[in-house]
C-alpha atoms as a PDB file:
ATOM      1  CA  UNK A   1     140.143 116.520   5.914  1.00  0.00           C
ATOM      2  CA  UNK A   2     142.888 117.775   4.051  1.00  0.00           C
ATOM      3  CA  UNK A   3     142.701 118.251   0.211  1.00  0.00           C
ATOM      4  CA  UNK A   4     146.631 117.818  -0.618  1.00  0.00           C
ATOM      5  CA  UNK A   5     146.521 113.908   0.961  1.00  0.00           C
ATOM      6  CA  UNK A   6     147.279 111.489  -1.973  1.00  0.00           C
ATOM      7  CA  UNK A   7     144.607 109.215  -3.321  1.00  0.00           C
ATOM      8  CA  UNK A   8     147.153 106.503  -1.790  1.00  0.00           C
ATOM      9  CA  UNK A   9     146.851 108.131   1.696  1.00  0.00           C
ATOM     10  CA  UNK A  10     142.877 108.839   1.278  1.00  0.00           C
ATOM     11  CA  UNK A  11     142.213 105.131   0.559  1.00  0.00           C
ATOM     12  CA  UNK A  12     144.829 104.428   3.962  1.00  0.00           C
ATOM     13  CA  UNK A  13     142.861 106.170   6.329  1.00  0.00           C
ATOM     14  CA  UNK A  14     139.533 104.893   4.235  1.00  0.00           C
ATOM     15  CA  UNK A  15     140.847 101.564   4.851  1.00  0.00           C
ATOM     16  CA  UNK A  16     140.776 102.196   8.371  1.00  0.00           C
ATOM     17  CA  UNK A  17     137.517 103.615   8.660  1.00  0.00           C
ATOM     18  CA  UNK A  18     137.936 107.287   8.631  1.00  0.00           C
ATOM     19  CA  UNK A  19     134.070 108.715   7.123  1.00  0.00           C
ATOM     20  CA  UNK A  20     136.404 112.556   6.271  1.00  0.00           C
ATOM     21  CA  UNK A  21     138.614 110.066   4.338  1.00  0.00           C
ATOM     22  CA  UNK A  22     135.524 108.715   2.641  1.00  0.00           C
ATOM     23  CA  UNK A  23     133.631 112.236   1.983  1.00  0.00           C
ATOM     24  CA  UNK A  24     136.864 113.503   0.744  1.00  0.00           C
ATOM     25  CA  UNK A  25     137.196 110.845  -1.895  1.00  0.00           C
ATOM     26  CA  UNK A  26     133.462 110.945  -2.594  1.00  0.00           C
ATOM     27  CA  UNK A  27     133.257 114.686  -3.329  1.00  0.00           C
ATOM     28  CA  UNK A  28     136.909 113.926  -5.374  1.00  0.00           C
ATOM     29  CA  UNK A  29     135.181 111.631  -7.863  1.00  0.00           C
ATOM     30  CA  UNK A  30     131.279 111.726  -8.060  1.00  0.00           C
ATOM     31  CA  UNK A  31     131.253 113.912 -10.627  1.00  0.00           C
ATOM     32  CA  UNK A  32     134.038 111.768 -12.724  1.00  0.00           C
ATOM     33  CA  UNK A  33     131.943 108.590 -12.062  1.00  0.00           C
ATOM     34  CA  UNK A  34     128.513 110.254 -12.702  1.00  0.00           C
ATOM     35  CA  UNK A  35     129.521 111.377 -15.861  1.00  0.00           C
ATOM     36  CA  UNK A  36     130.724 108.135 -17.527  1.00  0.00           C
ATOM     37  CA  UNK A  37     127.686 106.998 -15.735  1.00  0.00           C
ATOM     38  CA  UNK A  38     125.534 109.256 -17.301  1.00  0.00           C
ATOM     39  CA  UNK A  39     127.872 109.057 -21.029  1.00  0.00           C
ATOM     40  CA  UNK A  40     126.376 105.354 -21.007  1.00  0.00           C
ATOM     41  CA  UNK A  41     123.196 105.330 -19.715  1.00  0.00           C
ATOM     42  CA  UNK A  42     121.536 108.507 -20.908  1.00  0.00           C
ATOM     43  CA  UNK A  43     119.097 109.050 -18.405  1.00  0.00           C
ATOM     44  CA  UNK A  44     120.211 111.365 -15.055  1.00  0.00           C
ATOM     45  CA  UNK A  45     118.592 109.805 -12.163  1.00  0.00           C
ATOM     46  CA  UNK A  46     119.879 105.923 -13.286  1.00  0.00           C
ATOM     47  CA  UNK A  47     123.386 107.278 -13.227  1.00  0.00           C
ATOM     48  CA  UNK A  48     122.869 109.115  -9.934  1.00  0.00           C
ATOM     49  CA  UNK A  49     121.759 106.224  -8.662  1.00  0.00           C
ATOM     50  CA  UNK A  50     124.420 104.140 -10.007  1.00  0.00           C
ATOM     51  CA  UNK A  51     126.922 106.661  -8.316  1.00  0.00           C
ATOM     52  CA  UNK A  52     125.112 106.253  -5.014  1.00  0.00           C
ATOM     53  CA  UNK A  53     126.051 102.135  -5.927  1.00  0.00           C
ATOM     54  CA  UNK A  54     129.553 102.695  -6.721  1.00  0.00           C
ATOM     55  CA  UNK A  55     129.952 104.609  -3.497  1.00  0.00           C
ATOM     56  CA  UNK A  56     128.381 102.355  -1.040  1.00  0.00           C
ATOM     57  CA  UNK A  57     130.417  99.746  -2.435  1.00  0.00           C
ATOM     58  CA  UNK A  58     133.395 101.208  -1.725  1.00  0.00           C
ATOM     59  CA  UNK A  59     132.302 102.468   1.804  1.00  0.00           C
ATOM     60  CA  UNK A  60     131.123  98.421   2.016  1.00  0.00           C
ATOM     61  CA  UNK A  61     134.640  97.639   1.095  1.00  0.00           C
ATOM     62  CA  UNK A  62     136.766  99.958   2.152  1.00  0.00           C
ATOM     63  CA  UNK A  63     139.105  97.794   4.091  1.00  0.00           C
ATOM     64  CA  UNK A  64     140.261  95.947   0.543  1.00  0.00           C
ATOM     65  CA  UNK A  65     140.717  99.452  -1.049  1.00  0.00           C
ATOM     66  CA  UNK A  66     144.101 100.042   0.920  1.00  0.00           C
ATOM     67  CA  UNK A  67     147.114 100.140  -1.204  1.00  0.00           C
ATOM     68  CA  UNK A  68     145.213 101.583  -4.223  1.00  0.00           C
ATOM     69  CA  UNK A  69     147.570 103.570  -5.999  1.00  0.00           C
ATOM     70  CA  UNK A  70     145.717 105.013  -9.120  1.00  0.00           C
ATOM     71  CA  UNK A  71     142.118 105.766  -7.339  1.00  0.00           C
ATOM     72  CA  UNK A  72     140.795 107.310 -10.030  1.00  0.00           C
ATOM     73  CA  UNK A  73     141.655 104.446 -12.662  1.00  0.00           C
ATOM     74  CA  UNK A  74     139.888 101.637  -9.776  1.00  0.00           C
ATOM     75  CA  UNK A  75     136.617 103.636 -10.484  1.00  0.00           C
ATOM     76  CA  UNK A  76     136.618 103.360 -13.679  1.00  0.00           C
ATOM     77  CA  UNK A  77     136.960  99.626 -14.010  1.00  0.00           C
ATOM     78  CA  UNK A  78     134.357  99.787 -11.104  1.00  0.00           C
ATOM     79  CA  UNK A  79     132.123 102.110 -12.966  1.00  0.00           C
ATOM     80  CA  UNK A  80     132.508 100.154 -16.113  1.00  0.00           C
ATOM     81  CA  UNK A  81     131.255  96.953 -14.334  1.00  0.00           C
ATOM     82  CA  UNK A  82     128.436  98.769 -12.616  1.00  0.00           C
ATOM     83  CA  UNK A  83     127.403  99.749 -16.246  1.00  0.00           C
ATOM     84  CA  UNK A  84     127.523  96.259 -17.931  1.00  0.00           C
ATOM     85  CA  UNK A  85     125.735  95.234 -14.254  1.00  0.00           C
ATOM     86  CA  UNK A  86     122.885  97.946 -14.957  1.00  0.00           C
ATOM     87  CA  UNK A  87     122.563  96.864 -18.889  1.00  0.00           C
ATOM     88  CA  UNK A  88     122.285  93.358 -17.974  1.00  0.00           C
ATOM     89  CA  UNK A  89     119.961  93.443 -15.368  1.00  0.00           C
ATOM     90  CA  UNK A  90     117.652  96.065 -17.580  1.00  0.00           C
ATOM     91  CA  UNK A  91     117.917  93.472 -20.206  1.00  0.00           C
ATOM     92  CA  UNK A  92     119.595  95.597 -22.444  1.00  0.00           C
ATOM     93  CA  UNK A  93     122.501  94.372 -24.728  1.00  0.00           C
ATOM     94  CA  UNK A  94     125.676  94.981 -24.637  1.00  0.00           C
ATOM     95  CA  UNK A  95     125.787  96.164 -28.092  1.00  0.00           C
ATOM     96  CA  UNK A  96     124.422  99.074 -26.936  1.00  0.00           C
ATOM     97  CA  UNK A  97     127.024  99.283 -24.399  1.00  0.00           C
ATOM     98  CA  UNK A  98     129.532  99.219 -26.672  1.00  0.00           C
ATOM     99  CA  UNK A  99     128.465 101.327 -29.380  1.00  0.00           C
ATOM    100  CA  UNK A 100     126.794 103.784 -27.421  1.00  0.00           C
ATOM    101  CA  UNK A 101     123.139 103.409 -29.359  1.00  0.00           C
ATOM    102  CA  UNK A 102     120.843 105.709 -27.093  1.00  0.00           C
ATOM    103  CA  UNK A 103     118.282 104.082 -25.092  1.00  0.00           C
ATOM    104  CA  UNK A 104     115.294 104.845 -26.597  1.00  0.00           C
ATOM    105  CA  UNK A 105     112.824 106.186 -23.265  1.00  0.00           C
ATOM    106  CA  UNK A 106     109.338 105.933 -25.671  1.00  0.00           C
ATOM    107  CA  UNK A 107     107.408 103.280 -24.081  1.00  0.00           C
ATOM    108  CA  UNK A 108     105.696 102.141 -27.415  1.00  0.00           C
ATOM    109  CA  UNK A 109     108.737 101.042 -28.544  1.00  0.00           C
ATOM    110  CA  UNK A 110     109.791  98.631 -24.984  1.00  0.00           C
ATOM    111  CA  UNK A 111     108.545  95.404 -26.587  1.00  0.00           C
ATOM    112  CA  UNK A 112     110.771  95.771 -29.415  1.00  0.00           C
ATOM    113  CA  UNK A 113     113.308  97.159 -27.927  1.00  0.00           C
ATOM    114  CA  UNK A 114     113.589  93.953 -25.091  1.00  0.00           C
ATOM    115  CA  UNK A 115     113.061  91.462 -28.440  1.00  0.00           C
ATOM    116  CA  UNK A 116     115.669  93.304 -30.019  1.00  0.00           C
ATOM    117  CA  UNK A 117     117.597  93.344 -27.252  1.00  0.00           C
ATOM    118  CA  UNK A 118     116.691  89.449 -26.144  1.00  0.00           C
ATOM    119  CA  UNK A 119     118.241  88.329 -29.640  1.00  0.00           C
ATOM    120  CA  UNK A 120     121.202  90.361 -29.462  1.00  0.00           C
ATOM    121  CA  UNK A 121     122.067  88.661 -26.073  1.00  0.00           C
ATOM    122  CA  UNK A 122     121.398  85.201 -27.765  1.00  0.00           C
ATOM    123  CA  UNK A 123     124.129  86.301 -30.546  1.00  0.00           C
ATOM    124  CA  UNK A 124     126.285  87.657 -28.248  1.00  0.00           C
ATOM    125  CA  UNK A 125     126.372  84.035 -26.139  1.00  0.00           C
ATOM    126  CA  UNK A 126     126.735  82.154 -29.421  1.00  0.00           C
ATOM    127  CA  UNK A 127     129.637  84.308 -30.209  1.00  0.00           C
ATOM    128  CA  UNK A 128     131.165  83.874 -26.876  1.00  0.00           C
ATOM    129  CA  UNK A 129     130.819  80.188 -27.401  1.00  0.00           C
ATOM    130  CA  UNK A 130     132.666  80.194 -30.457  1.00  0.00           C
ATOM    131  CA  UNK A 131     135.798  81.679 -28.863  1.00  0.00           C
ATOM    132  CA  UNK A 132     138.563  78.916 -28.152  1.00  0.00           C
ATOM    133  CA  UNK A 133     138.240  77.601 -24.220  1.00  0.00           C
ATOM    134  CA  UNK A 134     141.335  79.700 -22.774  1.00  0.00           C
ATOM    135  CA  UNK A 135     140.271  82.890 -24.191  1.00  0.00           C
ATOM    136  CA  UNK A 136     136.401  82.034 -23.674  1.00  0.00           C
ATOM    137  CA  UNK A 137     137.034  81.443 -19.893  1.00  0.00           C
ATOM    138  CA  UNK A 138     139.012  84.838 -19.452  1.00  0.00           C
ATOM    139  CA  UNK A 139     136.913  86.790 -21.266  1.00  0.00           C
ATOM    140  CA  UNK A 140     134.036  85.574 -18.622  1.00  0.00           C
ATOM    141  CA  UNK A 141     136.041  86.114 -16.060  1.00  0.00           C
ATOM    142  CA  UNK A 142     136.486  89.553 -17.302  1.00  0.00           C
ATOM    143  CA  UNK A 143     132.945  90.594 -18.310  1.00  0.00           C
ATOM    144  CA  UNK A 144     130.837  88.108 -15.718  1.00  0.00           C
ATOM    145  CA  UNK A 145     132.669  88.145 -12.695  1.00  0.00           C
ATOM    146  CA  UNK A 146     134.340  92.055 -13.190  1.00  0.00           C
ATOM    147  CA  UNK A 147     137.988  90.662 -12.634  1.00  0.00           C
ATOM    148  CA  UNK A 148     140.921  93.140 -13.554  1.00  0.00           C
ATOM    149  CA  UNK A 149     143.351  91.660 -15.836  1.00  0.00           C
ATOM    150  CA  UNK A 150     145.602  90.835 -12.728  1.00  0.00           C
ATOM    151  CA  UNK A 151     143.171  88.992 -10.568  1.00  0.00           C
ATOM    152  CA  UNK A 152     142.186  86.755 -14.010  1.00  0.00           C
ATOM    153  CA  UNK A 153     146.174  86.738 -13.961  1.00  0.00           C
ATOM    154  CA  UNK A 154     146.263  84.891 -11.208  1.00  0.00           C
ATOM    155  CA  UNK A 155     143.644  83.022 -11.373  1.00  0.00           C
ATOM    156  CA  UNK A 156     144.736  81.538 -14.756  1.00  0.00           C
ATOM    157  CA  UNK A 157     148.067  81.256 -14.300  1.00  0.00           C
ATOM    158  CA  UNK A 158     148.699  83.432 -17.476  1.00  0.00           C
ATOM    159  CA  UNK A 159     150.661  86.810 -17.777  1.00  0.00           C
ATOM    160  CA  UNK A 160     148.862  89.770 -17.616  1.00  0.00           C
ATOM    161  CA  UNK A 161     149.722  90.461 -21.249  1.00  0.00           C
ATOM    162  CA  UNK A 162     148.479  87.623 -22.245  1.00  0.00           C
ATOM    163  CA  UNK A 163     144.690  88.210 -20.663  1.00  0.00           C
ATOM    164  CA  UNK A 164     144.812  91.628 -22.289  1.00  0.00           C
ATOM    165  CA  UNK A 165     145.785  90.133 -25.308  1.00  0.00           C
ATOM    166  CA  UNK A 166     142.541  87.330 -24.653  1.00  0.00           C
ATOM    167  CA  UNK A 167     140.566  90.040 -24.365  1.00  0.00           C
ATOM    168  CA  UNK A 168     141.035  92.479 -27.183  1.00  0.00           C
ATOM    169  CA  UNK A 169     140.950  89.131 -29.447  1.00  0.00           C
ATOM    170  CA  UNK A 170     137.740  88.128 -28.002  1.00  0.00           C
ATOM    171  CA  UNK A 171     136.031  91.356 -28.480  1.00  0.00           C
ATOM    172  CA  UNK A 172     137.202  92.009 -31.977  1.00  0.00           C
ATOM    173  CA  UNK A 173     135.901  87.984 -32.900  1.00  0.00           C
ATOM    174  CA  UNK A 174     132.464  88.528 -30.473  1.00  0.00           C
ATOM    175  CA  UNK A 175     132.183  92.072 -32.934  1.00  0.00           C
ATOM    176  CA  UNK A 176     133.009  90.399 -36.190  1.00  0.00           C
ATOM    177  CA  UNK A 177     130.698  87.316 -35.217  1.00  0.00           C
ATOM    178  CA  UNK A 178     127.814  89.656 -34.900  1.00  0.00           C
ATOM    179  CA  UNK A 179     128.664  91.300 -38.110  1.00  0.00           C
ATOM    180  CA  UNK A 180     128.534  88.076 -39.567  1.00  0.00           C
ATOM    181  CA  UNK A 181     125.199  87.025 -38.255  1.00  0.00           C
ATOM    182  CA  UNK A 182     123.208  90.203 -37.736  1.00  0.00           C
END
């Protein structure tokens, strides 16, 4: 396959099924996506496995990945949801998402660490709760359902802008909630 195609023209012929078009991409951006993997999660084999998830994903769905024009920005937002995906089903908060507390890996500490981490989800749903219905629901559709801010867009019938807007406001009240309340 040859190195000097454009992402736009790698995700083309990925579209169509071509496994050099796929390889080419993969050995592209592994390394990309298994270090903000890795950034996040702390712990080598998770994120290699999460890379292996990211990539079979995209192999799975390859024929919606056609017209992709900024590859490399695509697997970050798909990175990022893989992350919040991994956090929430490790029962992990995402305050620790967001402000990058390690993980500890001591197994004495687990039970605290999941109680800790069972209450911070219950502050972080009361705080979503609090936000006003528009900006609750696109926030959601954001952080539940990994939407971009275009497909919420649509969705909503609201201007792009606007959603980002939604979402910047609802993070800064969801962090100055759990300021609040901690």
């Amino acid at each position: 396959m040859n190195n000097l195609l454009s992402e736009e023209d790698l995700c083309e012929l990925l579209a169509q099924g071509h496994p050099d078009a796929f390889r080419e991409l993969y050995n592209r951006y592994w390394k990309k996506v298994y270090n903000i993997a890795l950034n996040y999660l702390k712990q080598p084999q998770e994120a290699e496995d999460l890379v292996q998830n990211i990539f079979i994903k995209l192999w799975l769905k390859r024929n919606t990945i056609a017209g992709v024009q900024h590859l490399d920005a695509y697997l970050r937002v798909v990175t990022r949801n893989e992350i919040v995906s991994w956090f929430r089903k490790n029962q992990l908060s995402l305050i620790e998402l967001d402000s990058n507390i390690p993980v500890s890996t001591d197994e004495s500490q687990l039970p605290h660490a999941m109680a800790v981490s069972r209450e911070s989800a219950a502050l972080i749903s009361k705080a979503i709760e609090q936000l006003p219905p528009q900006r609750r629901q696109v926030f959601k559709l954001s952080r539940e359902q990994g939407l971009s801010y275009d497909q919420i867009a649509s969705r909503t019938g609201i201007v792009r802008e606007t959603v980002k807007k939604h979402i910047v406001r609802a993070l800064s009240s969801i962090r100055q909630y759990l300021e609040v309340n901690k």
